[in-house]
Protein backbone atom coordinates (compact mmCIF):
# COMPACT_ATOMS: atom_id res chain seq x y z
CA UNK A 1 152.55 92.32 83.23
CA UNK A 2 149.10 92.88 84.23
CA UNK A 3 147.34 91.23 87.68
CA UNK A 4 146.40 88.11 85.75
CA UNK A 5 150.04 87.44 84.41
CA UNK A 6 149.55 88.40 81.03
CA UNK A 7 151.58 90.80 79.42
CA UNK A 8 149.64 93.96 78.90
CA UNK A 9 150.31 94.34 75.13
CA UNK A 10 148.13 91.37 74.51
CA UNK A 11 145.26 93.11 76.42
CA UNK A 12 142.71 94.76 74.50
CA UNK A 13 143.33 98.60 73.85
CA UNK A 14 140.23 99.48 75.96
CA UNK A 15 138.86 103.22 77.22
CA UNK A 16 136.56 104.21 79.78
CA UNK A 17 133.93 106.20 77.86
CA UNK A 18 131.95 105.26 74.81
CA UNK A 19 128.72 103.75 73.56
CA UNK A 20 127.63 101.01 70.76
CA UNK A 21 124.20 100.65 69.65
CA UNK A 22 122.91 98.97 72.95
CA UNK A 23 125.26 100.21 75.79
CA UNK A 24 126.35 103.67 77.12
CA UNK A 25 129.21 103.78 79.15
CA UNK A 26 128.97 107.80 79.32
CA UNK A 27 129.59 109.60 83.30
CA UNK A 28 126.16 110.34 84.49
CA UNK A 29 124.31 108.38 82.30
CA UNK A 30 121.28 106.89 84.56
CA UNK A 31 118.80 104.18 83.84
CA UNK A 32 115.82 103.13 86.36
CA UNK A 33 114.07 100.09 86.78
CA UNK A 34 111.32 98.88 88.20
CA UNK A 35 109.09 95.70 88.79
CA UNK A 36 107.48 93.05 91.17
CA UNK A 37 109.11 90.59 92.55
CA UNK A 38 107.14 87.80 95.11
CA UNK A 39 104.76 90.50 95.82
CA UNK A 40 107.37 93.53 95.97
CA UNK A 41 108.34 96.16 94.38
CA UNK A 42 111.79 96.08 93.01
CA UNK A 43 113.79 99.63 91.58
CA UNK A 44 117.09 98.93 90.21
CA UNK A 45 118.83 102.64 89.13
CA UNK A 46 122.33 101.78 86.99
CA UNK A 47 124.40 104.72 86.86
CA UNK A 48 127.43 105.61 85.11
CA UNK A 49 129.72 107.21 87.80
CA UNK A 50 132.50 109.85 87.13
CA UNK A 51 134.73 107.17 88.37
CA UNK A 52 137.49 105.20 87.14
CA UNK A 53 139.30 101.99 88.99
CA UNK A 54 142.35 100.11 88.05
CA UNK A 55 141.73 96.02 87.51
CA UNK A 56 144.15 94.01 86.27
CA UNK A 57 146.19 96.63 85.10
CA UNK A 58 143.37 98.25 82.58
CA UNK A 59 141.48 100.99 83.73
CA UNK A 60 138.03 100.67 84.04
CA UNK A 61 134.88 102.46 84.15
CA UNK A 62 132.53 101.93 87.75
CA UNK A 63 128.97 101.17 87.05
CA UNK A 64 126.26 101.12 90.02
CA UNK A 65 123.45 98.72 90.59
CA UNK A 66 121.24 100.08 93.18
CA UNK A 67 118.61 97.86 94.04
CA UNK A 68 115.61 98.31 96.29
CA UNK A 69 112.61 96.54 97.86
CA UNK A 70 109.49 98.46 98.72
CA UNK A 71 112.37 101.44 99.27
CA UNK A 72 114.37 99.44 101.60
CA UNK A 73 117.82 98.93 100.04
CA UNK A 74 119.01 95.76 99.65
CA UNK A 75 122.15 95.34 97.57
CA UNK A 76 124.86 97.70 95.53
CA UNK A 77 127.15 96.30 93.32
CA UNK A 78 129.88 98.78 91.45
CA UNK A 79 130.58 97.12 88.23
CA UNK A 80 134.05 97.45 85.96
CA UNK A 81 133.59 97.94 82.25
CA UNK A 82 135.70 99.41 79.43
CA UNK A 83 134.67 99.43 75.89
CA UNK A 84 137.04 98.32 73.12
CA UNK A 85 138.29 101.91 71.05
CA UNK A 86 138.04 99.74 67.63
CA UNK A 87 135.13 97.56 67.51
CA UNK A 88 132.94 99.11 70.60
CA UNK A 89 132.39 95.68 72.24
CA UNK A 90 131.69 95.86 76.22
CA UNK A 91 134.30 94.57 78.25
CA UNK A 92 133.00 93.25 82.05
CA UNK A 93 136.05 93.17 84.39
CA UNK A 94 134.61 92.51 87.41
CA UNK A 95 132.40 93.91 90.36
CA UNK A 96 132.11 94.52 93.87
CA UNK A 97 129.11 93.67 96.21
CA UNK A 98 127.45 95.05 99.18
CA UNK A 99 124.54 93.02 100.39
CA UNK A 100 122.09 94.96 102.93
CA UNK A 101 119.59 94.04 105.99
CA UNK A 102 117.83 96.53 107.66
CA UNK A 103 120.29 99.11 106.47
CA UNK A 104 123.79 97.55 107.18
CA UNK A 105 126.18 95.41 105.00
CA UNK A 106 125.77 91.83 106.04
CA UNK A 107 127.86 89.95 102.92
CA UNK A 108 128.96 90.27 99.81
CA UNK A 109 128.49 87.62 97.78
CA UNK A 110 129.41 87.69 93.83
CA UNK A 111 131.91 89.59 94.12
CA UNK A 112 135.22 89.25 92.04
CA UNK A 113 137.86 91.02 89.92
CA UNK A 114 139.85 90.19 86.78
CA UNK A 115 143.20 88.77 87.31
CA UNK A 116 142.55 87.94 90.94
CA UNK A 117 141.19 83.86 92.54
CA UNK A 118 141.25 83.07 88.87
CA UNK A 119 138.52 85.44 87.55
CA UNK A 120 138.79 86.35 84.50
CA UNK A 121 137.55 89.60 82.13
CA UNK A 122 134.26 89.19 79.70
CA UNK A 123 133.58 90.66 76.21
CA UNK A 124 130.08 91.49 75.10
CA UNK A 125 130.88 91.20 71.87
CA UNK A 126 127.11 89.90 70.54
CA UNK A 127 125.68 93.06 71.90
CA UNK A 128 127.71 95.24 68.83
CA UNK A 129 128.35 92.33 66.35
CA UNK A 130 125.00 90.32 66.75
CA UNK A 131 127.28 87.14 67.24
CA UNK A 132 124.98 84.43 69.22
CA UNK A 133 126.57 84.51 72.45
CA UNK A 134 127.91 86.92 75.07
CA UNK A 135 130.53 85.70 77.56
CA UNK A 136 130.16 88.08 81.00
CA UNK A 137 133.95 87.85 82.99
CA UNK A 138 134.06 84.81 85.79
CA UNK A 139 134.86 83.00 88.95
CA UNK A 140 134.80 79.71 89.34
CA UNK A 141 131.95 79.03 91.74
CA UNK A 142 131.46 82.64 92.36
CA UNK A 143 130.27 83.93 89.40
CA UNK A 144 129.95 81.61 86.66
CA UNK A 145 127.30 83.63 84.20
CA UNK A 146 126.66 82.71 80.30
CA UNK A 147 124.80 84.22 78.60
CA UNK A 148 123.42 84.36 74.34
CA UNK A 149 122.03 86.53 72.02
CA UNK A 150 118.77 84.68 70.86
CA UNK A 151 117.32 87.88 69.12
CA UNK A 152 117.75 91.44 67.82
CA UNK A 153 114.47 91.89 66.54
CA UNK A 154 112.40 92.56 69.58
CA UNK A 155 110.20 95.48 70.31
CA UNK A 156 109.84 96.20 74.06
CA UNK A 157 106.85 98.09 75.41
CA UNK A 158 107.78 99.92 79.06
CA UNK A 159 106.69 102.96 80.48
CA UNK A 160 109.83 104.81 79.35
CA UNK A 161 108.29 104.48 76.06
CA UNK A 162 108.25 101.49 72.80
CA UNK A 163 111.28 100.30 71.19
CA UNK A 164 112.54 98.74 68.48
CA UNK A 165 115.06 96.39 67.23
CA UNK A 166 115.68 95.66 70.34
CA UNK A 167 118.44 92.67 71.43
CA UNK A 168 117.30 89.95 73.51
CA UNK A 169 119.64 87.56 76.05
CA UNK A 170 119.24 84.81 77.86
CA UNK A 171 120.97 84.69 80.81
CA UNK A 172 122.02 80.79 82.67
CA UNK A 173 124.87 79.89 85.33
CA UNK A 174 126.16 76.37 86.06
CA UNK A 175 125.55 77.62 89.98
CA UNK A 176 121.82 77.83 89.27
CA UNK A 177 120.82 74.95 86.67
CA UNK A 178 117.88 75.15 85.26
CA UNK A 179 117.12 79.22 86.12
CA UNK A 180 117.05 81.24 83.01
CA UNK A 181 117.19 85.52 83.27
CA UNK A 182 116.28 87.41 80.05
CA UNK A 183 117.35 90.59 79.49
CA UNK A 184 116.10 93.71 76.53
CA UNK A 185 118.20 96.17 75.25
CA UNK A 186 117.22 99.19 72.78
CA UNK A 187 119.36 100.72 70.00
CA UNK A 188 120.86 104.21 71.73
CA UNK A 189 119.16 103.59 75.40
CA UNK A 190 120.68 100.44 76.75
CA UNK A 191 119.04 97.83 79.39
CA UNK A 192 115.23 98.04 79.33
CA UNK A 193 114.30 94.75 81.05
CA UNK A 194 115.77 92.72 83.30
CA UNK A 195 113.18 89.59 84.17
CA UNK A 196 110.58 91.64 85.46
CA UNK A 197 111.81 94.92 85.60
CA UNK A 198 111.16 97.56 83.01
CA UNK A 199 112.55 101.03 82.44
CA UNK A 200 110.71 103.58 83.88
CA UNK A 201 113.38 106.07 83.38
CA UNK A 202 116.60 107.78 81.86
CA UNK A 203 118.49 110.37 81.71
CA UNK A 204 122.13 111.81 81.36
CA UNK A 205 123.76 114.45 83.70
């Protein structure tokens, strides 16, 4: 059995490196961000870390979110994701969540794991299959994300360069009504905008 009581030959046969057409779960694969948010700028650098953690019983690979404001650093979150051998989709299995004031931790809201407080794993499966929804992992009134697909015919302009057929969410949560977040991702690169944030950057180590 796994940490959510399932038995593990039902789970997903999932790895820890891999790519589809708009996500690349590859160790030292780096994206950068950057935007303005109520006046400041915002950099948001997603990294792909040579690092693997056990959740639920599947391994996963760690993902960092390090976001800044005006340089000052204000949250990291290390994300779990494995990718599905067979049909590539994205599986999201969790994160954790360091929140930061004048340079020390002060919460960590939105954190959770699969399998534990009755979070569960998400599959990204629009993002490889052009389905019209994606369903990110969950707690119940901790992180409660949905998400859809509403196009995959987007071009996005950023100062990384134009793309293409890109895929376009739209991001909502029950703990938020009414707030929608809309996200772009290109064919072979990944996340280009998130909100107001556009790639200025990538590269692989």
């Amino acid at each position: 059995m796994d940490g959510s009581g399932r038995s593990r030959s039902r789970l997903p046969i999932l790895a820890t490196i891999g790519e589809n057409p708009y996500f690349v779960l590859k160790p030292g694969y780096q994206l950068t961000l950057e935007g303005k948010e109520s006046g400041k700028t915002v950099t948001l650098v997603v990294s792909v870390l040579d690092e693997t953690k056990l959740v639920g019983g599947i391994e996963t690979r760690v993902v960092e979110e390090r976001e800044s404001e005006n340089g000052a650093l204000v949250e990291i979150s290390r994300n779990f994701m494995a990718i599905h051998k067979t049909t590539r989709d994205i599986y999201y299995l969790g994160e954790e969540v360091d929140i930061y004031k004048n340079g020390k931790i002060v919460d960590h809201e939105g954190a959770w794991l699969h399998g534990s407080k009755g979070a569960t794993l998400g599959c990204w499966s629009g993002i490889t299959r052009d389905w019209p929804a994606v369903l990110p992992g969950s707690r119940p009134g901790v992180a409660m994300d949905r998400a859809r697909v509403v196009s995959v015919t987007e071009r996005g302009t950023t100062p990384a360069g134009t793309f293409e057929r890109c895929l376009k969410t739209e991001e909502t949560t029950p703990l938020e009504p009414g707030d929608k977040e809309y996200k772009l991702y290109a064919p072979g690169v990944g996340l280009i905008q998130d909100g107001p944030l556009v790639l200025i950057s990538r590269s692989q180590k």
